[in-house]
PDB file of N, CA and C in Angstrom:
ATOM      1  N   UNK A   1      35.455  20.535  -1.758  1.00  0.00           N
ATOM      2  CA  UNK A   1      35.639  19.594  -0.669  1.00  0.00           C
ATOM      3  C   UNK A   1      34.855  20.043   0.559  1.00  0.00           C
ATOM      4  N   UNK A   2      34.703  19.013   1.428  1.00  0.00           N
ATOM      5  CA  UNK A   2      34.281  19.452   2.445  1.00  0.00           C
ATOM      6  C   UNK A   2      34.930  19.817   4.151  1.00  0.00           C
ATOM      7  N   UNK A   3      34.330  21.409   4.464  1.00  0.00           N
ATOM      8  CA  UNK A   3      35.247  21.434   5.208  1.00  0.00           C
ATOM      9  C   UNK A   3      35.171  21.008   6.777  1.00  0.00           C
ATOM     10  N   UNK A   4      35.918  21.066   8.033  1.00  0.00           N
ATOM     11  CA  UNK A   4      36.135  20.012   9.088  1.00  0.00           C
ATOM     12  C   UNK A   4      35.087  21.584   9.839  1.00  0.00           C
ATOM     13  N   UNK A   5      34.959  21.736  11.348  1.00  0.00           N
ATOM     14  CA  UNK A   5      34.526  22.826  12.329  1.00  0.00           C
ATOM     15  C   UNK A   5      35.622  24.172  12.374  1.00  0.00           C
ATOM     16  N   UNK A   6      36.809  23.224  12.256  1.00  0.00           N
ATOM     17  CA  UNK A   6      37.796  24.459  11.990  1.00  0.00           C
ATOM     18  C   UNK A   6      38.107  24.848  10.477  1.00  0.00           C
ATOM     19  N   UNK A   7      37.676  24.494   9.426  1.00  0.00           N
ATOM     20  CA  UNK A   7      37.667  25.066   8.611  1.00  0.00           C
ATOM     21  C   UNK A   7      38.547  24.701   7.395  1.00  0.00           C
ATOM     22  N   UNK A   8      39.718  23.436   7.757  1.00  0.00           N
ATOM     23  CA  UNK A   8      40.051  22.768   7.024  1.00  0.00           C
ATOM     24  C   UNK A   8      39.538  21.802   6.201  1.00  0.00           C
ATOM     25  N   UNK A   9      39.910  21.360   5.214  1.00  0.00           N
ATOM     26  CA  UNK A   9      39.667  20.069   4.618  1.00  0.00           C
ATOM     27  C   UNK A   9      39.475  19.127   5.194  1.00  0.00           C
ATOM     28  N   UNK A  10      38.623  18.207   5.126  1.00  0.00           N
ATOM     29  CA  UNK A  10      37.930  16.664   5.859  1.00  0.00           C
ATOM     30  C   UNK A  10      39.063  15.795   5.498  1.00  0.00           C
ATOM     31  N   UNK A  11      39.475  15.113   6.436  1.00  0.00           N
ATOM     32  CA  UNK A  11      40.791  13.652   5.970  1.00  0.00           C
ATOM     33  C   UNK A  11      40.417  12.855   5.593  1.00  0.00           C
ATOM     34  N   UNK A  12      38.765  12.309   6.101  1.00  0.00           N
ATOM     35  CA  UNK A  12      38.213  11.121   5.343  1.00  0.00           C
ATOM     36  C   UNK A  12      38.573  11.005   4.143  1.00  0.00           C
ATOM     37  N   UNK A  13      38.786   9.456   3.507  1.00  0.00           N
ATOM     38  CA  UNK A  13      38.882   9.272   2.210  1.00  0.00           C
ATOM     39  C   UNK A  13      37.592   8.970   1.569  1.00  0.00           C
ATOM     40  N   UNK A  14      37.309   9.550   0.510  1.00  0.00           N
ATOM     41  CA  UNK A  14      36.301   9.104   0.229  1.00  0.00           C
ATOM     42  C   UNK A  14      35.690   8.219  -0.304  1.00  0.00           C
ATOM     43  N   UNK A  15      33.905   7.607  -0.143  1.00  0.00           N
ATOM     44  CA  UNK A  15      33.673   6.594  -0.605  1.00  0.00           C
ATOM     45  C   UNK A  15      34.101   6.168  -1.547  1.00  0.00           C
ATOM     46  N   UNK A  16      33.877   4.632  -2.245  1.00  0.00           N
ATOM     47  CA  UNK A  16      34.306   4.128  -3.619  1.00  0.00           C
ATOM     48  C   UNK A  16      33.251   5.008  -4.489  1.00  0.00           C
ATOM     49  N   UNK A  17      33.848   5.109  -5.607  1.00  0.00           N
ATOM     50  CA  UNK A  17      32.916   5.966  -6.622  1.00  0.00           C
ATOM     51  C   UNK A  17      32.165   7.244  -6.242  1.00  0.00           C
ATOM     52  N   UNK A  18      32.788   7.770  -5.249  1.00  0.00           N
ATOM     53  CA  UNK A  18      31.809   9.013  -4.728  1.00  0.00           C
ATOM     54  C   UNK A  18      32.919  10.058  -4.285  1.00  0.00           C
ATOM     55  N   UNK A  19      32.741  11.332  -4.440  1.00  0.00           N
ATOM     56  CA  UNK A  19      33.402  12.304  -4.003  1.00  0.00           C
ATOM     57  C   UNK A  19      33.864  12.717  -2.844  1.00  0.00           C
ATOM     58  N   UNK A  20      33.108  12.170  -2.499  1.00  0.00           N
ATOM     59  CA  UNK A  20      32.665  12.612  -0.537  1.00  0.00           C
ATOM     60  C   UNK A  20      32.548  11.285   0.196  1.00  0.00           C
ATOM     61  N   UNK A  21      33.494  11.597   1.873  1.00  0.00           N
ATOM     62  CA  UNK A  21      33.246  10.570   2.506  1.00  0.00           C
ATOM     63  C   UNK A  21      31.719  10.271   3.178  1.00  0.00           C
ATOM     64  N   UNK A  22      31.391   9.621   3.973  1.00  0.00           N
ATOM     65  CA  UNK A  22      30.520   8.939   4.395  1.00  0.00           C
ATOM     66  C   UNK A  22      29.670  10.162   5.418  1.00  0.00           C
ATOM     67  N   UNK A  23      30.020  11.039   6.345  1.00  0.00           N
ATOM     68  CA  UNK A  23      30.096  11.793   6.855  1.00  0.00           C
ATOM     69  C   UNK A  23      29.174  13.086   6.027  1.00  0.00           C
ATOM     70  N   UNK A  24      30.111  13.615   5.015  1.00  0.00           N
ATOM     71  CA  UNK A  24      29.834  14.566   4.077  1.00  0.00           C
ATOM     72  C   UNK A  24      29.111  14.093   2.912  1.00  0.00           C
ATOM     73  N   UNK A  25      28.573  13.328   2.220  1.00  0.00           N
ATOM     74  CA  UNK A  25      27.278  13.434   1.639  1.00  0.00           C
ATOM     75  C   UNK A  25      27.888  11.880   0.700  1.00  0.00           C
ATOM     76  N   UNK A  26      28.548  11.175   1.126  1.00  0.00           N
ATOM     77  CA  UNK A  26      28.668  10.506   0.229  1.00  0.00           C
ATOM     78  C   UNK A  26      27.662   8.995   0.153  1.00  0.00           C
ATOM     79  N   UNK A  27      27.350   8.409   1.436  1.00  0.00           N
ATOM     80  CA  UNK A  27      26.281   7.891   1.060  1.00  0.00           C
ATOM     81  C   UNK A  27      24.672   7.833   0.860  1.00  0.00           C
ATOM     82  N   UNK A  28      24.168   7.713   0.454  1.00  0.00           N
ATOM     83  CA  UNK A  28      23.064   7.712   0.397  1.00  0.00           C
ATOM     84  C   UNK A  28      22.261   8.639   1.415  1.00  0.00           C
ATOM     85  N   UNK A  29      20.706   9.603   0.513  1.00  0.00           N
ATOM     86  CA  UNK A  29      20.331  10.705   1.412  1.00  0.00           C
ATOM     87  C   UNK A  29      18.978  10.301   1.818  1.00  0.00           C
ATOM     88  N   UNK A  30      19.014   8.644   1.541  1.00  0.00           N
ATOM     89  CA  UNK A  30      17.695   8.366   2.414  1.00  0.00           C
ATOM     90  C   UNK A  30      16.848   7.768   0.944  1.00  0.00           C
ATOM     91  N   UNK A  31      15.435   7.211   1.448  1.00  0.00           N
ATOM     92  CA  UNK A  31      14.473   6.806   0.257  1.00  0.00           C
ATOM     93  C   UNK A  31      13.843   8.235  -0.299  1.00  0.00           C
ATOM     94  N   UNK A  32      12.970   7.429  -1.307  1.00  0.00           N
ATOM     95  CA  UNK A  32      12.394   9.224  -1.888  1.00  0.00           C
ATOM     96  C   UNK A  32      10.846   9.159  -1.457  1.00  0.00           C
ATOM     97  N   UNK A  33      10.159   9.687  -0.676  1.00  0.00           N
ATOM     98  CA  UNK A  33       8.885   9.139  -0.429  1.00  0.00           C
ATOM     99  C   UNK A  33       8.495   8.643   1.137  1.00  0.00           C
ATOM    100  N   UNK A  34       7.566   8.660   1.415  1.00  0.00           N
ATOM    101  CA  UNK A  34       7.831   7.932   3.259  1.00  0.00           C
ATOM    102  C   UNK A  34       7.085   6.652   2.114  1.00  0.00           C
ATOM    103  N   UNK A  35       7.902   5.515   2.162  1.00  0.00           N
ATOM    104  CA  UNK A  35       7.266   4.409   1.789  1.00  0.00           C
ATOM    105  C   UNK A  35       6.236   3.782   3.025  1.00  0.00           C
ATOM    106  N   UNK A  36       6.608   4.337   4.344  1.00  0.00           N
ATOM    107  CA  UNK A  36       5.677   3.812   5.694  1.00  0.00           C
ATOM    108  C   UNK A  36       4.396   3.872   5.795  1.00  0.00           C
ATOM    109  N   UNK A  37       4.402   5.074   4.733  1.00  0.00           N
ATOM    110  CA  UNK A  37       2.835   5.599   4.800  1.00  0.00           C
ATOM    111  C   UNK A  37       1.670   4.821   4.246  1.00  0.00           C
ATOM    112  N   UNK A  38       2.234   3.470   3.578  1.00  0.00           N
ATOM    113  CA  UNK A  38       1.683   2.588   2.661  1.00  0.00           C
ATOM    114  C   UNK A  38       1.873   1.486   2.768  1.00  0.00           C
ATOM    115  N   UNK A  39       1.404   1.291   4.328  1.00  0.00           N
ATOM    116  CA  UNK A  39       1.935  -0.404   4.388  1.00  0.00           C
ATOM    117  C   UNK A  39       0.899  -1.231   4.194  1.00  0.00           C
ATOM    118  N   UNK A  40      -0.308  -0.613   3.638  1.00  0.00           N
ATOM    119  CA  UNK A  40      -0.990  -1.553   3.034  1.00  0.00           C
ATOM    120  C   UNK A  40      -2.267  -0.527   2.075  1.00  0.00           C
ATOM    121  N   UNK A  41      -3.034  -1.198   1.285  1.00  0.00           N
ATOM    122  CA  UNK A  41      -3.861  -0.549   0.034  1.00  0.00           C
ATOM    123  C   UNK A  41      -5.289  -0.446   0.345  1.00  0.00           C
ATOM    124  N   UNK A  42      -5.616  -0.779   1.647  1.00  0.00           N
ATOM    125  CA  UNK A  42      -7.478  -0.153   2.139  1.00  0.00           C
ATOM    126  C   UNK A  42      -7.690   0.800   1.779  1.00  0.00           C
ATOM    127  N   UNK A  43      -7.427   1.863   2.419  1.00  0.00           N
ATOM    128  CA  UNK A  43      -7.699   3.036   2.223  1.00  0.00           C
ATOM    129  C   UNK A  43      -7.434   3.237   0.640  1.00  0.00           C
ATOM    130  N   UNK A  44      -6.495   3.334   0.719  1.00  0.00           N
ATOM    131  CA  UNK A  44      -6.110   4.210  -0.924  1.00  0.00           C
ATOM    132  C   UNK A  44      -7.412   4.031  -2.431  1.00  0.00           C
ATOM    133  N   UNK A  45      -7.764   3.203  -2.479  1.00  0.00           N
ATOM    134  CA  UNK A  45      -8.864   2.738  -3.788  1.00  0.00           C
ATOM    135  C   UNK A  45     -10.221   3.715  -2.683  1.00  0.00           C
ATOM    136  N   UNK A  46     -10.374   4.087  -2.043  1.00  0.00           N
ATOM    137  CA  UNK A  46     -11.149   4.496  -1.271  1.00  0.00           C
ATOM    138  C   UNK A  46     -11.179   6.102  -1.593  1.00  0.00           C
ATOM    139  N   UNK A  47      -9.809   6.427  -0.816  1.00  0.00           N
ATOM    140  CA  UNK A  47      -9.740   7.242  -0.962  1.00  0.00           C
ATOM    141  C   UNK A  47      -9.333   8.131  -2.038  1.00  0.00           C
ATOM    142  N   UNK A  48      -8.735   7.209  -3.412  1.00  0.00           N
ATOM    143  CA  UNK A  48      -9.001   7.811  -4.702  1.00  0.00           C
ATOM    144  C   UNK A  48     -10.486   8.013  -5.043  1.00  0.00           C
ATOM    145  N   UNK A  49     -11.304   7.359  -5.231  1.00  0.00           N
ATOM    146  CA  UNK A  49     -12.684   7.092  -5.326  1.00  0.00           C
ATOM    147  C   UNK A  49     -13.516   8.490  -4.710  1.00  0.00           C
ATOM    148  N   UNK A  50     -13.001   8.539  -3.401  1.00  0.00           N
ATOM    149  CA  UNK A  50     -13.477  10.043  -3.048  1.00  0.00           C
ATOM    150  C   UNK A  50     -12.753  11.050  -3.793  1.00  0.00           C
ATOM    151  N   UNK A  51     -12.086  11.332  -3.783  1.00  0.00           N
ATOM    152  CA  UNK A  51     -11.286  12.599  -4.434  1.00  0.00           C
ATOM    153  C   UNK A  51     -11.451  12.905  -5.844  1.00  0.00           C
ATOM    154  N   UNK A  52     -11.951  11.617  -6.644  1.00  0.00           N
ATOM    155  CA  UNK A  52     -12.657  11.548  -8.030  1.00  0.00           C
ATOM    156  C   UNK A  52     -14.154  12.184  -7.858  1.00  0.00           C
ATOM    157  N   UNK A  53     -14.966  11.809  -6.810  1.00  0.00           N
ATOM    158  CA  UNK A  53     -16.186  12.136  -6.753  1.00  0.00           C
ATOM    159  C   UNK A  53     -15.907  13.665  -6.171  1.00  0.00           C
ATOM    160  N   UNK A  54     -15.401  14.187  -5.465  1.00  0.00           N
ATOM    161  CA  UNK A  54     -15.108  15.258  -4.969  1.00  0.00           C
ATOM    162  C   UNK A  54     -15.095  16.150  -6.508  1.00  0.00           C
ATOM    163  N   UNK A  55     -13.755  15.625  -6.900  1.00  0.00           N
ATOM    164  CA  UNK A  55     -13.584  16.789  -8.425  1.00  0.00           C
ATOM    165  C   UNK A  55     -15.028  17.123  -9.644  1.00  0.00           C
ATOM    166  N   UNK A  56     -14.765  15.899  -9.447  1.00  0.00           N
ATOM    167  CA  UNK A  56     -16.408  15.837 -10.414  1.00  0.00           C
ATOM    168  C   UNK A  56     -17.483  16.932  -9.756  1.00  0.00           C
ATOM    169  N   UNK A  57     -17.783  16.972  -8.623  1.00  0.00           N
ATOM    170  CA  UNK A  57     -18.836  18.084  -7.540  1.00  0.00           C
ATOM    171  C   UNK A  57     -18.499  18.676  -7.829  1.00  0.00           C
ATOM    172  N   UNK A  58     -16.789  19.546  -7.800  1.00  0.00           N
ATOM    173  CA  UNK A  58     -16.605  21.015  -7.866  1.00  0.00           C
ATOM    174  C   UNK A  58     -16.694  21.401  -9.160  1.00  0.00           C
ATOM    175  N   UNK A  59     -16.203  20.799  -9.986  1.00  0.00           N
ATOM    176  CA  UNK A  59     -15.972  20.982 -11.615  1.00  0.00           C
ATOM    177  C   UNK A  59     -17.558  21.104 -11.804  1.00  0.00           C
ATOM    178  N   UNK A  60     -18.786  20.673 -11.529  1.00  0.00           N
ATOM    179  CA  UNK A  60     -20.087  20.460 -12.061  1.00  0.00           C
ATOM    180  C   UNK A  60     -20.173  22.066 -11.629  1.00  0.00           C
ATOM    181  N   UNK A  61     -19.878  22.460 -10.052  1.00  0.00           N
ATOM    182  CA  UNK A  61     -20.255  23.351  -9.236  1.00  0.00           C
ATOM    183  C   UNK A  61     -19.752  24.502 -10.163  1.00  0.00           C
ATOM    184  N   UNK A  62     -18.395  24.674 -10.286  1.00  0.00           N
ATOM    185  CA  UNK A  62     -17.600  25.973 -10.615  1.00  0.00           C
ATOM    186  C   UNK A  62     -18.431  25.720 -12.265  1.00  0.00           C
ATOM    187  N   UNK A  63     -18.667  24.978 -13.515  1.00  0.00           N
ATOM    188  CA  UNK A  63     -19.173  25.340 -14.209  1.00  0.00           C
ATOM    189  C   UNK A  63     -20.621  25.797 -14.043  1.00  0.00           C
ATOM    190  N   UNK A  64     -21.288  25.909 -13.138  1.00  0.00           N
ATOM    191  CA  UNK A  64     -22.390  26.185 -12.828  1.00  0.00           C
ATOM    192  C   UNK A  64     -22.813  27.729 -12.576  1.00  0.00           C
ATOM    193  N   UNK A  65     -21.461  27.959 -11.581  1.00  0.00           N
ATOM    194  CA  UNK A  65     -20.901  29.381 -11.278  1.00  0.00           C
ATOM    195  C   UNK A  65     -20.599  30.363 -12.830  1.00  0.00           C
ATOM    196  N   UNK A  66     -20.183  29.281 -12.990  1.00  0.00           N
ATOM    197  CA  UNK A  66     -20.037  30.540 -14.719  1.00  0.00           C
ATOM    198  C   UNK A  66     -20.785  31.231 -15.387  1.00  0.00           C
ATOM    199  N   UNK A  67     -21.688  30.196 -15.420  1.00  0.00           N
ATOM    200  CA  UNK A  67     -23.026  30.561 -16.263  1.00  0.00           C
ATOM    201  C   UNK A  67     -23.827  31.276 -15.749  1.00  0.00           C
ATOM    202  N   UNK A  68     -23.394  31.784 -14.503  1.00  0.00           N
ATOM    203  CA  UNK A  68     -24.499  33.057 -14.108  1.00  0.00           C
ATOM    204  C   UNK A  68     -23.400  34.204 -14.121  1.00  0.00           C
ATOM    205  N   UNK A  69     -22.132  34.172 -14.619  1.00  0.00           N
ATOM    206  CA  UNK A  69     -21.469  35.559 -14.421  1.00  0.00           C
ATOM    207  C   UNK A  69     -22.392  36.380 -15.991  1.00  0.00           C
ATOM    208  N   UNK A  70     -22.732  37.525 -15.604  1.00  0.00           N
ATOM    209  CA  UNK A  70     -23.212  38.444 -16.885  1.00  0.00           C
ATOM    210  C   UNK A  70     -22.415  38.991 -17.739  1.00  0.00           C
TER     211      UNK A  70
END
């Protein structure tokens, strides 16, 4: 259970179907994700597009690097 500042038990009753009142963890701990960050899709096809061309550079690069270790 959860306890009060002094150290007792919380009186709240708790939510329907949930252990815990409202207070102590019983509803909901928020979305999963900042969904805000995506209020719209410009960027993103963009900026996948770079990060594909990016990997591709290093991957060409670091196998490149190999082939000169002796």
């Amino acid at each position: 259970m959860a306890t009060t500042r002094r150290g007792t038990e919380c009186q709240r009753p708790a939510i329907r179907g949930k252990k815990r009142c409202n207070l102590h963890g019983g509803k909901s701990t928020g979305a999963k994700g900042n969904r805000n960050a995506w209020k719209h899709g410009r960027y993103a096809a963009e900026t996948r597009a770079l990060e594909r061309e990016l990997r591709s550079i290093l991957a060409d690069n670091l196998a490149g690097l190999e082939g000169l270790n002796p």
